[in-house]
Protein backbone atom coordinates (compact mmCIF):
# COMPACT_ATOMS: atom_id res chain seq x y z
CA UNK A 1 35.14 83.78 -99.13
CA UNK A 2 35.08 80.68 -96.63
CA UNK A 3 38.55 79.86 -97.29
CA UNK A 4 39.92 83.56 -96.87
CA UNK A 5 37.83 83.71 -93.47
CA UNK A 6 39.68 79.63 -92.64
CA UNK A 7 42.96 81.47 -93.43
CA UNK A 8 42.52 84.65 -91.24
CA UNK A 9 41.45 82.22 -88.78
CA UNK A 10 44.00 79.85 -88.62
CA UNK A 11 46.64 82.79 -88.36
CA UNK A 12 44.75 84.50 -85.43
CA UNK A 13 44.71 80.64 -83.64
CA UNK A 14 49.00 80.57 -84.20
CA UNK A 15 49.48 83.89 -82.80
CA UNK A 16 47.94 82.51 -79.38
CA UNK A 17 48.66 78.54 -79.64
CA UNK A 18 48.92 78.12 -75.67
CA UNK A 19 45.17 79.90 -75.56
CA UNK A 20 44.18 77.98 -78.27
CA UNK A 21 45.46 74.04 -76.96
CA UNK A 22 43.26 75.42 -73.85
CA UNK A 23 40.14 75.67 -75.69
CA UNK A 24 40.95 72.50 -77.49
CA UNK A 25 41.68 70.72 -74.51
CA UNK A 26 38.17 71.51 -72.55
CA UNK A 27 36.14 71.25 -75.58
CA UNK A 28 37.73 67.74 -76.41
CA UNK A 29 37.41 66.50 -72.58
CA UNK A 30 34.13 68.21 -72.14
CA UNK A 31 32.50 66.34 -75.49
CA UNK A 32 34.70 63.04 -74.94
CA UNK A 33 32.64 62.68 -71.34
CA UNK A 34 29.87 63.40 -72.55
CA UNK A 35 29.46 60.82 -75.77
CA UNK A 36 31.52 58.03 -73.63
CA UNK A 37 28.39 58.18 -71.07
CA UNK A 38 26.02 58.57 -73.74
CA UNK A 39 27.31 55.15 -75.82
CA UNK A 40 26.75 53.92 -72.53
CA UNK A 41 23.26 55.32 -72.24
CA UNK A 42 22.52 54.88 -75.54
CA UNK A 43 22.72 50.79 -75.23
CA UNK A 44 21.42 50.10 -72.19
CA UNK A 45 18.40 52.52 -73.06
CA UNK A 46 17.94 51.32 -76.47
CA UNK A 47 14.64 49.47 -77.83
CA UNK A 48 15.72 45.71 -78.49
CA UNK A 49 13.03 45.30 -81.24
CA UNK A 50 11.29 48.68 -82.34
CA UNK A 51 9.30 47.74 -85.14
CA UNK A 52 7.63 44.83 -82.81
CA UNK A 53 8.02 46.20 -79.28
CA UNK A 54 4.50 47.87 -78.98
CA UNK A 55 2.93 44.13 -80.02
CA UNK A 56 4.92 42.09 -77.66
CA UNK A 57 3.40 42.01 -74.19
CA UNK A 58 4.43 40.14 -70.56
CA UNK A 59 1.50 39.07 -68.37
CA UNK A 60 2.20 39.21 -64.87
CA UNK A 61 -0.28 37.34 -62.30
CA UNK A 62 -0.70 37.74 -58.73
CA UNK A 63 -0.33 34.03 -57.47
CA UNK A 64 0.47 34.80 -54.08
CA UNK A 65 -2.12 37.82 -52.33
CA UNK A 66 -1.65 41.37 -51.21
CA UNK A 67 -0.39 40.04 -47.71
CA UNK A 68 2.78 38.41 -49.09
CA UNK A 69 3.36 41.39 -51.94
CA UNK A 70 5.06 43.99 -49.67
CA UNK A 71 5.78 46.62 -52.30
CA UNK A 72 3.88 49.80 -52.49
CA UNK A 73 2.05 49.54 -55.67
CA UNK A 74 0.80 45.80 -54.99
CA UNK A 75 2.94 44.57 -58.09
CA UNK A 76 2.69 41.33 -59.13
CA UNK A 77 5.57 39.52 -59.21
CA UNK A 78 8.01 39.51 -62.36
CA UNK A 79 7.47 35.77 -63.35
CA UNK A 80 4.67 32.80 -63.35
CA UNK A 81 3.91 29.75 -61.23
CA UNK A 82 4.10 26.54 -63.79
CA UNK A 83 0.61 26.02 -63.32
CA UNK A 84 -0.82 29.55 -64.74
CA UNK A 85 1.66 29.29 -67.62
CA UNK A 86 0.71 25.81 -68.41
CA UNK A 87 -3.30 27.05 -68.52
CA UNK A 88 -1.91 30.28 -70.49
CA UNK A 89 -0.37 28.23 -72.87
CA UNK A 90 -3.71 25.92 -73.16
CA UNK A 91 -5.95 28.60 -73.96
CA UNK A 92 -3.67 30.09 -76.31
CA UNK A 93 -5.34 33.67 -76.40
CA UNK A 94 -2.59 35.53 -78.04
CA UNK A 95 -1.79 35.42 -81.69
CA UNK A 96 2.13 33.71 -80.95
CA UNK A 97 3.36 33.22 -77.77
CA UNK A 98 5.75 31.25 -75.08
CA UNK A 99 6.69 30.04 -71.92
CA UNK A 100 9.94 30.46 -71.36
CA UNK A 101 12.37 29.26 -68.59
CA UNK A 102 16.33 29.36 -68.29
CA UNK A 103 18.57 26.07 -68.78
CA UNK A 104 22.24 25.40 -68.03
CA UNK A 105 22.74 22.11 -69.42
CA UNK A 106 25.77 19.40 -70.09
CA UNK A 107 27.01 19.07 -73.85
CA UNK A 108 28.93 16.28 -74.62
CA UNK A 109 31.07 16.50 -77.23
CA UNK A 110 31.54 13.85 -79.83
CA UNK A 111 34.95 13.84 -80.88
CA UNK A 112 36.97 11.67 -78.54
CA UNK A 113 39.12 13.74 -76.15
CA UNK A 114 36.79 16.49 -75.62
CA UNK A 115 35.73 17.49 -72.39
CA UNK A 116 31.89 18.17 -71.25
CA UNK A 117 30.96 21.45 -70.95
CA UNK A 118 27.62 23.39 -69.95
CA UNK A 119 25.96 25.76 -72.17
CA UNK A 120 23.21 28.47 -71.74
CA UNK A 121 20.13 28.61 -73.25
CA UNK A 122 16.48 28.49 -72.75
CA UNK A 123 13.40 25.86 -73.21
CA UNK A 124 10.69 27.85 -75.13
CA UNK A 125 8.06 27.03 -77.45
CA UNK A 126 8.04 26.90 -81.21
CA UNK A 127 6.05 30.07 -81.55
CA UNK A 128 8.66 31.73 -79.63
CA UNK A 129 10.92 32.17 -82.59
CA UNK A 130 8.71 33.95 -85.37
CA UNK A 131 7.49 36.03 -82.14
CA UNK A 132 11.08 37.47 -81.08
CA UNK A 133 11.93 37.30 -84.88
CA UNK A 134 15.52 35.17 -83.86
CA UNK A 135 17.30 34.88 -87.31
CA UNK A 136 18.94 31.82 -88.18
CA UNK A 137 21.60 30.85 -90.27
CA UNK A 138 20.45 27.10 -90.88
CA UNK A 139 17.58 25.52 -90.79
CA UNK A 140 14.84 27.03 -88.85
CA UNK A 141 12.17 26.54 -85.61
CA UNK A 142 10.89 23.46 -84.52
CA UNK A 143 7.33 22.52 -85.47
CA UNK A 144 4.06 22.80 -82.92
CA UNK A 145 3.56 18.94 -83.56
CA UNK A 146 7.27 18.90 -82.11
CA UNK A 147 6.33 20.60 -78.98
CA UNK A 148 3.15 18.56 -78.39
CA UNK A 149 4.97 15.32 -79.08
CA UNK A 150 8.01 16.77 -76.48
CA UNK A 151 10.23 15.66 -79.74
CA UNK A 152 14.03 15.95 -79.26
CA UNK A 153 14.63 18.77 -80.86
CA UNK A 154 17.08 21.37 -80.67
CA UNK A 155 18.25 25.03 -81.95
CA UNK A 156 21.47 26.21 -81.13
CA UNK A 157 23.66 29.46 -81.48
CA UNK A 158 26.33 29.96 -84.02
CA UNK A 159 29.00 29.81 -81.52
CA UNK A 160 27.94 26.64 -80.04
CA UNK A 161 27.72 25.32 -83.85
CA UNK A 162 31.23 26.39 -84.52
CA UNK A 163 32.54 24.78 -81.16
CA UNK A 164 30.56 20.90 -82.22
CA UNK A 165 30.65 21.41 -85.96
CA UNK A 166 33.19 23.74 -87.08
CA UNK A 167 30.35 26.03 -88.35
CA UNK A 168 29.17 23.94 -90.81
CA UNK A 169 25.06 23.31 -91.60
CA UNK A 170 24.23 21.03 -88.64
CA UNK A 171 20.76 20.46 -89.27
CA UNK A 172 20.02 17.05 -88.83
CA UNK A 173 22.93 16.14 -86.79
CA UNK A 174 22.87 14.92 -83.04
CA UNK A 175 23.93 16.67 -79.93
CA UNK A 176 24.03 15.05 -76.21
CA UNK A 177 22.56 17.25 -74.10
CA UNK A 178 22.67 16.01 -70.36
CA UNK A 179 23.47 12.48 -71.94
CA UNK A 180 20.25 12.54 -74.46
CA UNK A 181 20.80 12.98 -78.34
CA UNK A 182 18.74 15.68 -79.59
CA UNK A 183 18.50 16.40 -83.44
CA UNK A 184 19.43 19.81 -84.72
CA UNK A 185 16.51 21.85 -86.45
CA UNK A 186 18.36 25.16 -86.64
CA UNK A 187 21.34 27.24 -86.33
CA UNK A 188 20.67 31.11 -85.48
CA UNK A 189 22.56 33.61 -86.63
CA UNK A 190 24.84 35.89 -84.23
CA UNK A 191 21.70 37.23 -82.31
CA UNK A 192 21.79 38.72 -78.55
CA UNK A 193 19.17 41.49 -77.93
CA UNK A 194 20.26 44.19 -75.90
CA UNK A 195 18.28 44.75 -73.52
CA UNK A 196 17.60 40.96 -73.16
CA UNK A 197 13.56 41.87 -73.79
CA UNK A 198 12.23 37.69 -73.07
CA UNK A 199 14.35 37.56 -69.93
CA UNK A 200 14.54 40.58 -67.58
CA UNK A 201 13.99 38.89 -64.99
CA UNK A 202 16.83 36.62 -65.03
CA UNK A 203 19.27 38.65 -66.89
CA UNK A 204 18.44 42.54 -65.62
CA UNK A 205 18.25 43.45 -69.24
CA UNK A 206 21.85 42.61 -70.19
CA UNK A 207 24.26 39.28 -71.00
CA UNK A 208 27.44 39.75 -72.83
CA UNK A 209 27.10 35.89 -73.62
CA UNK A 210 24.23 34.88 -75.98
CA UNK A 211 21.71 32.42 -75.55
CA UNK A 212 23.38 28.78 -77.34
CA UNK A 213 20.67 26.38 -76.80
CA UNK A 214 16.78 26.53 -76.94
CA UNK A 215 14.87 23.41 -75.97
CA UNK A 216 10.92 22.39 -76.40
CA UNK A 217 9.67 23.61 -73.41
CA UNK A 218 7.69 20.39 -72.82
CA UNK A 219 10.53 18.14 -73.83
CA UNK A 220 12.71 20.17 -71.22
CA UNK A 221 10.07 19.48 -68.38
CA UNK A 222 10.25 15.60 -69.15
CA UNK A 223 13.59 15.07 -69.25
CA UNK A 224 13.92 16.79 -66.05
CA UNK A 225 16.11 19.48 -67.43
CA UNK A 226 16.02 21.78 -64.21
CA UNK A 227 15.39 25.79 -64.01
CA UNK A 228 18.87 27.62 -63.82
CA UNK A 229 17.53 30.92 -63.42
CA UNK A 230 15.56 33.27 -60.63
CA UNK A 231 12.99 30.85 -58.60
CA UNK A 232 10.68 33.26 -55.79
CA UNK A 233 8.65 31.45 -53.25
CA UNK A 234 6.47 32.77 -51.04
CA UNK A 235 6.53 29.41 -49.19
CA UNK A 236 8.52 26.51 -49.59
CA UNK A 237 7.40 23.50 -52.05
CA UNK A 238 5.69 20.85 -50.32
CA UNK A 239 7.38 18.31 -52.52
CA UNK A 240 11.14 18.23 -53.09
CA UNK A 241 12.80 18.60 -56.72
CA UNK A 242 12.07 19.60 -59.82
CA UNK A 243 8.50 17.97 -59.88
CA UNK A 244 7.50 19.93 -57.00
CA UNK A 245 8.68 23.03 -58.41
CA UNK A 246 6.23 22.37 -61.00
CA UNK A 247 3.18 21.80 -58.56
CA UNK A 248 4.09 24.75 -55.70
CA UNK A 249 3.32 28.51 -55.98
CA UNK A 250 7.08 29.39 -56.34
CA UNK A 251 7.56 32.05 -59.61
CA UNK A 252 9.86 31.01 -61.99
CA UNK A 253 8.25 30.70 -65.73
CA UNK A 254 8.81 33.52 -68.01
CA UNK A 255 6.06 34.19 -70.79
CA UNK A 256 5.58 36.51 -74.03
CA UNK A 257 2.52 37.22 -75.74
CA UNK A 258 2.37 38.80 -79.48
CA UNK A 259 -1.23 40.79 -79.21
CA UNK A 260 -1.24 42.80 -82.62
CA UNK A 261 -3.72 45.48 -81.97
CA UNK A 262 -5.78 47.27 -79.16
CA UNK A 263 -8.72 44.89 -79.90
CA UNK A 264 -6.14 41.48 -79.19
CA UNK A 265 -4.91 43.44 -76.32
CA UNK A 266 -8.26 44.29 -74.73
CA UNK A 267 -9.46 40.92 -74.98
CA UNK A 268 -6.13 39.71 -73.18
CA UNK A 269 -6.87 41.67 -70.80
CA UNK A 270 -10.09 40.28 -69.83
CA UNK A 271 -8.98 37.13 -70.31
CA UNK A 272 -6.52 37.73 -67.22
CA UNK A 273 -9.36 39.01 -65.24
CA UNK A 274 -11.54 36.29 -65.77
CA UNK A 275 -8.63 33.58 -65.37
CA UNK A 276 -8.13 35.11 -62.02
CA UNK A 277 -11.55 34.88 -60.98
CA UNK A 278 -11.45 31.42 -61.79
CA UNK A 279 -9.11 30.70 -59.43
CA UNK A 280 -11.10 32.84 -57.00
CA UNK A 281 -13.76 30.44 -57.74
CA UNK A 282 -11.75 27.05 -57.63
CA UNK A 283 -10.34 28.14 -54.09
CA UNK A 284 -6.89 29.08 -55.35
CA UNK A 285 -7.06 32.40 -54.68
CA UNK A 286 -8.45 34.18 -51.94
CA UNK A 287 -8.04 38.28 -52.91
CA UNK A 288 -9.14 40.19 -56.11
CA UNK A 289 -7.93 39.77 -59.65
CA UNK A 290 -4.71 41.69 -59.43
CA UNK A 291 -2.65 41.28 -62.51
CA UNK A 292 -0.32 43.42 -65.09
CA UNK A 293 -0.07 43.46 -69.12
CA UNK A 294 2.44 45.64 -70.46
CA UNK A 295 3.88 45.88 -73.84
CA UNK A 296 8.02 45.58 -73.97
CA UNK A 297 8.51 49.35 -73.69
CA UNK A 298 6.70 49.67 -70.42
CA UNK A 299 7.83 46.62 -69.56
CA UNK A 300 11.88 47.53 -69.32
CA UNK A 301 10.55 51.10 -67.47
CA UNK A 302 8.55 48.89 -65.20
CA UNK A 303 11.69 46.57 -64.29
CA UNK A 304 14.04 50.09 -64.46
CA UNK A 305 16.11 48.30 -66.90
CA UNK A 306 18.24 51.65 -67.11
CA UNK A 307 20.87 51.87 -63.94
CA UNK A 308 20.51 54.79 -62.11
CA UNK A 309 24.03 55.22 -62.51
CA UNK A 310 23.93 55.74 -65.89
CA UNK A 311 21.91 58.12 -66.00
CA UNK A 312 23.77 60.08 -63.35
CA UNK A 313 26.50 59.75 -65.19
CA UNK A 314 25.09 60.92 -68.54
CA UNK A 315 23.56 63.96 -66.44
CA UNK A 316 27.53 64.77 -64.77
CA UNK A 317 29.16 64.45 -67.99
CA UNK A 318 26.71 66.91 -69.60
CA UNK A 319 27.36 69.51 -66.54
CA UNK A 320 30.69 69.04 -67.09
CA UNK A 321 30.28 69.46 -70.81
CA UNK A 322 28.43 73.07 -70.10
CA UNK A 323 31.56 74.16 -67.50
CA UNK A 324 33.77 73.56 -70.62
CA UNK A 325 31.33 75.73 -72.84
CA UNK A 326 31.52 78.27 -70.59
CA UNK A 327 35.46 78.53 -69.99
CA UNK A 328 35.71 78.16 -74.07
CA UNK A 329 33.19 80.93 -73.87
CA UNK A 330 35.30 83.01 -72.10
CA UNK A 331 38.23 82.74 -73.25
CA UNK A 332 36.79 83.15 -76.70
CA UNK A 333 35.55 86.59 -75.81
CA UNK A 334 39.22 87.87 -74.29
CA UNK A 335 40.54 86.65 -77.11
CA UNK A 336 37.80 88.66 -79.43
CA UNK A 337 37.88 91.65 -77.28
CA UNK A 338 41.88 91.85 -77.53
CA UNK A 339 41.44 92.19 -81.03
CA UNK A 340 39.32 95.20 -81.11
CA UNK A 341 42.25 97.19 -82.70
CA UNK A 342 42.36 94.86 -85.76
CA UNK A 343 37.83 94.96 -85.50
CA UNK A 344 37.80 98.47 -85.86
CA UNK A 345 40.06 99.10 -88.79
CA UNK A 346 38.03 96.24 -90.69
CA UNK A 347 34.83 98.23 -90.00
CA UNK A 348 36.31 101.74 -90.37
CA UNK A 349 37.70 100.02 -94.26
CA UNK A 350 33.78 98.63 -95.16
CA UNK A 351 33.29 95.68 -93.71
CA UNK A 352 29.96 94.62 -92.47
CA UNK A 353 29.47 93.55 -89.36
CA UNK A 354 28.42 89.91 -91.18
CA UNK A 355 31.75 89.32 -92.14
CA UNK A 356 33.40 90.42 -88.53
CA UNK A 357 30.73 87.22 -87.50
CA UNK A 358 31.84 85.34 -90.04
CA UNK A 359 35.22 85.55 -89.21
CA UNK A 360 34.82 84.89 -85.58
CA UNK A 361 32.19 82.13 -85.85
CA UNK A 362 34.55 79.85 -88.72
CA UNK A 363 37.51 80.37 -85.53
CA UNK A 364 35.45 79.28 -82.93
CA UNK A 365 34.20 76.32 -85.73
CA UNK A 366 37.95 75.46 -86.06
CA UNK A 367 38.86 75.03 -82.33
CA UNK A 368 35.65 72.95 -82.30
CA UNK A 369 36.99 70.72 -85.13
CA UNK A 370 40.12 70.39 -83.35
CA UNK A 371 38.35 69.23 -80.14
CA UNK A 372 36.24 66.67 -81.52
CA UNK A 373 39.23 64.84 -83.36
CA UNK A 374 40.58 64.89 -79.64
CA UNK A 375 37.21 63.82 -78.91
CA UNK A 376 37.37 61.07 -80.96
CA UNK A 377 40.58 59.75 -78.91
CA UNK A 378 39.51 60.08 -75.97
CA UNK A 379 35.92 58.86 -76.49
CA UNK A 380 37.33 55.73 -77.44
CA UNK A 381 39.48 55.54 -74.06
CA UNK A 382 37.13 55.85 -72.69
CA UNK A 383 35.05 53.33 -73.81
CA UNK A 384 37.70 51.25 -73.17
CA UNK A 385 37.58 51.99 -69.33
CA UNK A 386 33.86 51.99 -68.83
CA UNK A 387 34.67 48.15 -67.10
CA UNK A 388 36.32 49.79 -64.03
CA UNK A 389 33.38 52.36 -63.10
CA UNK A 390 30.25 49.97 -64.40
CA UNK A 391 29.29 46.04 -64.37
CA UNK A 392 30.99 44.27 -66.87
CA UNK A 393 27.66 43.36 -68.77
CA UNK A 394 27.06 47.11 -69.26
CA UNK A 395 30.36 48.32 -70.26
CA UNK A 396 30.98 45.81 -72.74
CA UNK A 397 27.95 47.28 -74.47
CA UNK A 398 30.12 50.39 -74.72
CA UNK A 399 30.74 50.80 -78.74
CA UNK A 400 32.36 53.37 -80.68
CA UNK A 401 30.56 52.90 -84.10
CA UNK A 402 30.21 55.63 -87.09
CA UNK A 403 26.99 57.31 -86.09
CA UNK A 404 28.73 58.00 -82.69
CA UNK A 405 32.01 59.30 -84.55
CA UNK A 406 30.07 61.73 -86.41
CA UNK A 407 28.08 62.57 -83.23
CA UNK A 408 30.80 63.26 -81.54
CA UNK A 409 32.21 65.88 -84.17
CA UNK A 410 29.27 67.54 -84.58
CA UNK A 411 28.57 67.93 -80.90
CA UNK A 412 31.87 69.78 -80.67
CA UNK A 413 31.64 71.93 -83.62
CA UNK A 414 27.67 72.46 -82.82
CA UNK A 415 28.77 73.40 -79.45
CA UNK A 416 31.76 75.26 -80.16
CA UNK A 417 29.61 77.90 -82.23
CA UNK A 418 27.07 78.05 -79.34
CA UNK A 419 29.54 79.10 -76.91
CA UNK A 420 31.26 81.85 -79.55
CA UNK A 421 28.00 83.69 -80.41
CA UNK A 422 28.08 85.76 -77.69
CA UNK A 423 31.75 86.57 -77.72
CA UNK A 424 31.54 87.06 -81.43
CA UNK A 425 27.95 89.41 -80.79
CA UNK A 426 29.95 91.68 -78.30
CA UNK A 427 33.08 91.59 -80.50
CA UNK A 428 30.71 92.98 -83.99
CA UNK A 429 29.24 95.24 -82.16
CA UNK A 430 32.51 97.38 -81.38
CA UNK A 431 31.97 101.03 -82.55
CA UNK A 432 35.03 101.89 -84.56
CA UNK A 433 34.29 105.90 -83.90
CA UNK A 434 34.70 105.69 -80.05
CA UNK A 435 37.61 102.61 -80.36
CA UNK A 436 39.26 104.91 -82.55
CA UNK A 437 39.43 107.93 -80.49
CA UNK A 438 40.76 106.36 -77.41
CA UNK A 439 43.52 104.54 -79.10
C-alpha cells in the first residue's frame, strides 16, 4: 500500500513541479542552516572526556585579595602563582594530578641541512598522562623518579615524530630541544581534545594545532625553558626573568586534579581552605580563604567556553528553520485544499479518511526527502564557509561526519511531516456531501 500511496504522490508533485522546487528549496535552506550552525555548536559545546570529566577538577586560589579582583563574583583568577602549585604538588592530595605550563621551544633537527624550528607543547608531570588518558602510539609516560630527578625526558606528538623520524618508533632516540638532547619516552597518538579541557586558559577551549612536545615540569624549570602562554600580575616581579617569575605573585601555572569520588573531593576542598589559612597565618595573605574547585564540566561553563555567537547563531538558524516550516506549511495546505475535487470522490468511493492522511503525509515525506539531499549539499558548503563568519580555530572544528548526514535527513523528513499535519488534518476532514453539491 506504501508504494501505491509513493506513486500517487510522486504524480501529484509533477503536476505542480514549480510549487514543489519551492518547498524543496526552503526546506533544504531552512535544515542546511540549521545543522551547519549546529556542527558548529555541536564541537565547541561538546564534552572533551565524558567518561572522566566529572573526576577531573581545576583548583583556583585567590593569591592576590578582593581589592585587586574587580569582577563581581570575587573570582579567583583562572591560573596559579608557582609557589601554590609547587606546595600543591608537595602535598599531593589528589589521587593523579599536574602542574602544567605552556612551552614554545627550539628543535633542532639532526639531519644536516635542516633548519630550526619551534614547536608547541607543554611541561607537565608524569601523572598528567594516565590523568587526561593521552594515547600513545610508542612507548609511553615518563616515570615519577624521572620527574624528581628533572631527567631529560621527552614525549612528543605523532606529527612532530613524522617531521624528525619519518614516523618510525623513536623511543630511545635524542631530540635537541633549545640546544639540550632529550631522550624520547613516547610517541602519542593523533590526540587534540576539543575543547582543550588542561588549558583554557591559554587556548579559550580551542587549537587547530595539537600539542607536539611535553616536558618534565621540573626539568623545564631548570633548564630555563620559559612560559609561552598567559602570565597575569597584579604587580610587577621584583626580580627580572624567568627566576623571578617563579618567586612573584604573577598567575601563570595551570593545574589538574583527578578526585574520584565526593569523599576525595570534599577532602580537597578542605585542604584548599586550610592551605589558604596557612598563608593567612604565614603573612602571605591578608583576606579570607577565597578559592574555587570545579570539575571540567563546570569548569568550561565557568570560563564560557561556548561563544556567544554560536549560540546566536544556532538560535537564528533555528528561527529561520521554523519561517521555512511555516511557508512549506502553507503552501502544503493550497496545494491540499486545491485538490478537494479529487478528496471527495476518494471518500464518496470508500476511502477512509486514514488513507486520505496517508496519502498526504508520504507527499509531504517526499518533498522532505528531497530537501534534505539538498540539505546535505548545502550543509557541507556551508561548513566549508564557517572560516569567513567565525575564528579560524572554531570553524575548522566544523565537520560533516555520518551521524550529522543522517541528522540532517531526518530533521527534514521529521520536519517536513510536522509542518503537513495540519494541512493534511484540514484536507481529511473535507465533507464530500457539501463539496459535492457546490461543484
Amino acid at each position: 500500500m506504501l508504494g501505491y500511496y509513493v506513486e500517487l504522490a510522486l504524480r501529484s508533485l509533477k503536476r505542480s513541479r514549480g510549487l514543489t522546487a519551492l518547498m524543496v528549496l526552503a526546506i533544504g535552506f531552512g535544515v542546511a542552516a540549521s545543522m551547519t550552525t549546529y556542527s558548529v555548536f555541536r564541537a565547541v559545546s561538546g564534552d572533551p572526556i565524558p567518561w572522566k570529566s566529572s573526576r577531573l577538577f581545576v583548583p583556583q586560589l585567590d593569591a592576590w585579595g578582593p581589592s585587586t579582583l574587580r569582577n563581581r563574583d570575587n573570582e579567583p583568577v583562572d591560573a596559579l602563582t608557582y609557589t601554590d602549585a609547587m606546595a600543591f604538588m608537595r602535598d599531593h592530595r589528589a589521587k593523579l594530578q599536574s602542574a602544567i605550563y605552556v612551552i614554545y621551544p627550539s628543535i633542532v633537527p639532526s639531519r644536516p641541512g635542516e633548519h630550526p624550528f619551534n614547536i608547541g607543547g607543554h611541561a607537565v608531570y608524569a601523572e598528567f598522562f594516565p590523568m587526561v588518558e593521552a594515547p600513545f602510539k610508542f612507548g609511553g609516560a615518563w616515570s615519577d623518579d624521572d620527574d624528581r630527578q628533572r631527567s631529560a625526558v621527552a614525549v612528543i606528538g605523532s606529527k612532530l615524530n613524522q617531521k624528525l623520524f619519518g614516523g618510525e618508533n623513536s623511543v630511545g632516540r635524542s631530540i635537541d630541544v633549545d640546544g639540550k638532547n632529550y631522550r624520547v619516552v613516547g610517541v602519542l597518538d593523533n590526540w587534540n581534545p576539543q575543547p582543550r579541557f588542561y588549558d583554557i586558559q591559554n587556548t579559550g577551549g580551542f587549537s587547530v594545532a595539537p600539542d607536539e612536545l611535553f616536558l618534565p615540569f621540573t626539568r623545564a624549570i631548570e633548564s630555563g625553558v620559559a612560559n609561552d602562554g598567559n602570565t597575569n600580575c597584579a604587580k610587577p616581579p621584583k626580580e627580572p626573568g624567568f627566576v623571578g617569575l617563579q618567586r612573584s605573585s604573577c598567575v601563570w601555572v595551570g593545574y589538574m586534579a583527578e578526585l574520584d569520588d565526593a569523599a576525595a573531593v570534599t577532602s580537597y576542598r578542605s585542604y584548599l581552605e586550610n592551605y589558604a589559612r596557612e598563608q593567612q597565618k604565614a603573612g602571605r595573605f591578608n583576606w579570607a580563604p577565597n578559592y574555587r574547585l570545579r570539575d571540567i564540566p563546570a569548569w568550561l561553563d565557568s570560563q564560557q567556553v561556548v561563544p556567544s555567537d554560536t549560540k546566536v547563531s544556532l538560535l537564528v538558524a533555528l528561527g529561520l528553520l521554523v519561517v521555512c516550516l511555516v511557508n512549506t506549511s502553507g503552501l502544503l495546505l493550497a496545494k491540499f485544499l486545491r485538490r478537494s475535487g479529487e478528496i471527495v470522490v476518494r471518500r464518496a468511493l470508500g476511502a477512509a479518511r486514514f488513507a486520505i492522511y496517508a496519502q498526504f503525509l508520504t507527499e509531504a515525506g517526499l518533498i522532505g526527502l528531497a530537501g534534505g539531499v539538498l540539505g546535505l549539499v548545502l550543509t557541507g558548503v556551508g561548513t566549508l564557509g564557517m572560516g569567513l563568519v567565525l575564528p579560524k580555530d572554531i570553524a575548522e572544528l566544523a565537520t560533516v561526519d555520518l551521524p550529522l548526514l543522517l541528522m540532517t535527513l531526518a530533521m527534514a523528513v521529521a520536519s517536513t511531516l510536522v509542518a503537513g499535519i495540519y494541512p493534511t488534518f484540514r484536507a481529511a476532514r473535507l465533507q464530500p456531501a457539501l463539496q459535492l453539491k457546490s461543484n
